[in-house]
Protein backbone atom coordinates (compact mmCIF):
# COMPACT_ATOMS: atom_id res chain seq x y z
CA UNK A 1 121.60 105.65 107.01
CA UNK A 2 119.83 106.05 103.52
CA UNK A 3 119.14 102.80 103.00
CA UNK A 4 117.18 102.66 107.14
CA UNK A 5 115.18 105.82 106.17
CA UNK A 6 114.39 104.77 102.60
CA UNK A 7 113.26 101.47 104.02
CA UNK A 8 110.60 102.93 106.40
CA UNK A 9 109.67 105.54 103.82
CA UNK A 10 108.80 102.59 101.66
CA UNK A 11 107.30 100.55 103.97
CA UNK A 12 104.58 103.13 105.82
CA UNK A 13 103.12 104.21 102.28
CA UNK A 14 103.36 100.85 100.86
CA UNK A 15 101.39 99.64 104.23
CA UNK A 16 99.17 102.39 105.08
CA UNK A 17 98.13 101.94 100.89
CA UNK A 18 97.64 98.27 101.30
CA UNK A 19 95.69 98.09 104.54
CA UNK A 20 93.14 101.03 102.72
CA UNK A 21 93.16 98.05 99.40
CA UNK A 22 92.53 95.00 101.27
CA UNK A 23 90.12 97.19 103.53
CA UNK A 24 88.01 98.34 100.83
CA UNK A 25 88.41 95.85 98.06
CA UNK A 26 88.47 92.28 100.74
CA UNK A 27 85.03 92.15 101.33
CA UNK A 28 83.96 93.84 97.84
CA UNK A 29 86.30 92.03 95.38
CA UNK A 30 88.60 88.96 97.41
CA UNK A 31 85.95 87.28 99.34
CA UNK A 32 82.75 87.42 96.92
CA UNK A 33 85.35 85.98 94.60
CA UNK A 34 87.28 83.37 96.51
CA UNK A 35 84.41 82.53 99.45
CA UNK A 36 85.41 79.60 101.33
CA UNK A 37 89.03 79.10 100.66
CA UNK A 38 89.62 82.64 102.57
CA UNK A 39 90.43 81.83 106.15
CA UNK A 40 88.68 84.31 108.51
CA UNK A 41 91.91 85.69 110.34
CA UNK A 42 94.92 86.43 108.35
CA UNK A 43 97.98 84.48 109.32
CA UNK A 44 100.07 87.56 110.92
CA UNK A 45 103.59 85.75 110.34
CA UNK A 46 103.75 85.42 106.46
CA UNK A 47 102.06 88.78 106.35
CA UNK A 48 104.54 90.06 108.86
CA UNK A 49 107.29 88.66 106.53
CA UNK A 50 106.13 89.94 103.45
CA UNK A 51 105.64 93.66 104.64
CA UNK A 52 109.47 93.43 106.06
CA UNK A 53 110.76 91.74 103.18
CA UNK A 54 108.77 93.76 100.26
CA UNK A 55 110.44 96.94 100.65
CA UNK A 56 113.78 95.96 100.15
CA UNK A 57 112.93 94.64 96.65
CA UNK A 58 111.52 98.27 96.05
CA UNK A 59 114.50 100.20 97.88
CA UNK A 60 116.83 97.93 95.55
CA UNK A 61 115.11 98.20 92.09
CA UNK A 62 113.53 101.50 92.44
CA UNK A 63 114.27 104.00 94.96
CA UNK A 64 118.12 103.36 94.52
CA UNK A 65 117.97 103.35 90.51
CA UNK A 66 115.98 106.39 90.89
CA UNK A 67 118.10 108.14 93.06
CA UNK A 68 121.26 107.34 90.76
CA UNK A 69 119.73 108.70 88.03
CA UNK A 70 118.37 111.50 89.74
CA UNK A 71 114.93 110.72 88.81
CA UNK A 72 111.39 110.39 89.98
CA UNK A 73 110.25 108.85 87.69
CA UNK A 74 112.77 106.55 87.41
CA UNK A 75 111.67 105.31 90.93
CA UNK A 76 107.85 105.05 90.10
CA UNK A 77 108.39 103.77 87.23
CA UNK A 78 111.03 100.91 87.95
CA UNK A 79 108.66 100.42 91.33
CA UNK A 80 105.74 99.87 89.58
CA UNK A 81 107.23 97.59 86.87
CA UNK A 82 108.56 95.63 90.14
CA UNK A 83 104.90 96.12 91.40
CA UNK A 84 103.55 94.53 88.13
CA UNK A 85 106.10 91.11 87.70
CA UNK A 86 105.72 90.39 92.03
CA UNK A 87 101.93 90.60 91.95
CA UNK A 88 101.95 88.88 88.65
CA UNK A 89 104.06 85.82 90.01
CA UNK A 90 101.65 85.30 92.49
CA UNK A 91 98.35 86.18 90.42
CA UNK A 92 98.92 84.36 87.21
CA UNK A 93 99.85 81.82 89.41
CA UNK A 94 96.73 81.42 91.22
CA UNK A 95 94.53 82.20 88.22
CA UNK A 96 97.06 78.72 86.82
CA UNK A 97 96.11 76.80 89.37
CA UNK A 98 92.90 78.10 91.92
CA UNK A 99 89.28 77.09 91.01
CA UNK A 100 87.60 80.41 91.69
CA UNK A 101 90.70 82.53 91.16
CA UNK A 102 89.14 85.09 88.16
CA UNK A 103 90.92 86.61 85.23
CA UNK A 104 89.37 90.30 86.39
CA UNK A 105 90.51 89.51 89.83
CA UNK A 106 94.41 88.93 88.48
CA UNK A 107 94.03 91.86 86.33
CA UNK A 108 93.07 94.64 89.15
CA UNK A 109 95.72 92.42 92.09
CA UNK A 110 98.26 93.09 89.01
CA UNK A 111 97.59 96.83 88.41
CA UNK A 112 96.79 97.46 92.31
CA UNK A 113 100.56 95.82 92.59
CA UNK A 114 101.82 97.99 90.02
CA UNK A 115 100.31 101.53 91.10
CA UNK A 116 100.87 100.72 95.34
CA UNK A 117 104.83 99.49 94.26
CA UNK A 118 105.48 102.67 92.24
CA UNK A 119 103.39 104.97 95.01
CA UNK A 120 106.00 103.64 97.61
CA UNK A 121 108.98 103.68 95.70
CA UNK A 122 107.79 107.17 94.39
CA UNK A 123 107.58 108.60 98.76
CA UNK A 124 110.63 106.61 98.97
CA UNK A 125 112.78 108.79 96.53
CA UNK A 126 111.30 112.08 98.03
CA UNK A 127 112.18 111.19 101.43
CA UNK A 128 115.57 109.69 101.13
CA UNK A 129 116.38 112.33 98.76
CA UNK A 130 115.22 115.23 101.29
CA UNK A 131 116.85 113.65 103.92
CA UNK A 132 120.03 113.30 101.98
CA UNK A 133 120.35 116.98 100.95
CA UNK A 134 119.05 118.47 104.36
């Protein structure tokens, strides 16, 4: 039961924090940046799959370390490190090998990663921890 409740407490705040990102910083940061090779619609199925699949890496390397070791911090922390090496995979990548791809745009995707991961993980522990003990 821990793990189903931990799951959704990862995934609403990492969501609800990404959808506010990509709201803001899409047309003030993505598309000035990458133009053309944006498509107008997002394709909902690989989004669809990375929002279900994401917070199981977090639940696994954050919010579970954290709650062994008792520790908030431990969950931010190991969430946003988990943050920072998934967003830089597919960052440093694209800076590697897009045209227009910009070393400030990998830098902010990178930290955004970091600070949204460790947010998430970070509810994640509160809530499966409250739920655990109530």
């Amino acid at each position: 039961m821990a793990y189903a409740i931990g799951y959704i407490a990862v995934l609403i705040p990492f969501g609800a924090i990404d959808f506010v990102w990509l709201r803001l910083m899409g047309p003030a940061l993505y598309r000035p940046t990458l133009g053309d090779i944006l498509l107008a619609d997002v394709r909902i199925g690989p989004a669809l799959a990375f929002y279900l699949i994401y917070p199981v890496g977090l639940l696994a390397f954050a919010v579970f370390p954290g709650l062994k070791s008792g520790s908030a911090l431990t969950a931010f922390g190991s969430g946003a490190l988990f943050g920072a090496l998934a967003y830089a995979t597919y960052d440093l990548t694209n800076f590697a090998t897009l045209r227009n791809w910009t070393l400030q745009l990998t830098m902010l995707d990178m930290a955004y990663g970091a600070l949204a991961s460790g947010l998430a993980a970070f509810v994640g522990f509160l809530v499966v921890r409250a739920t655990a003990t109530a």
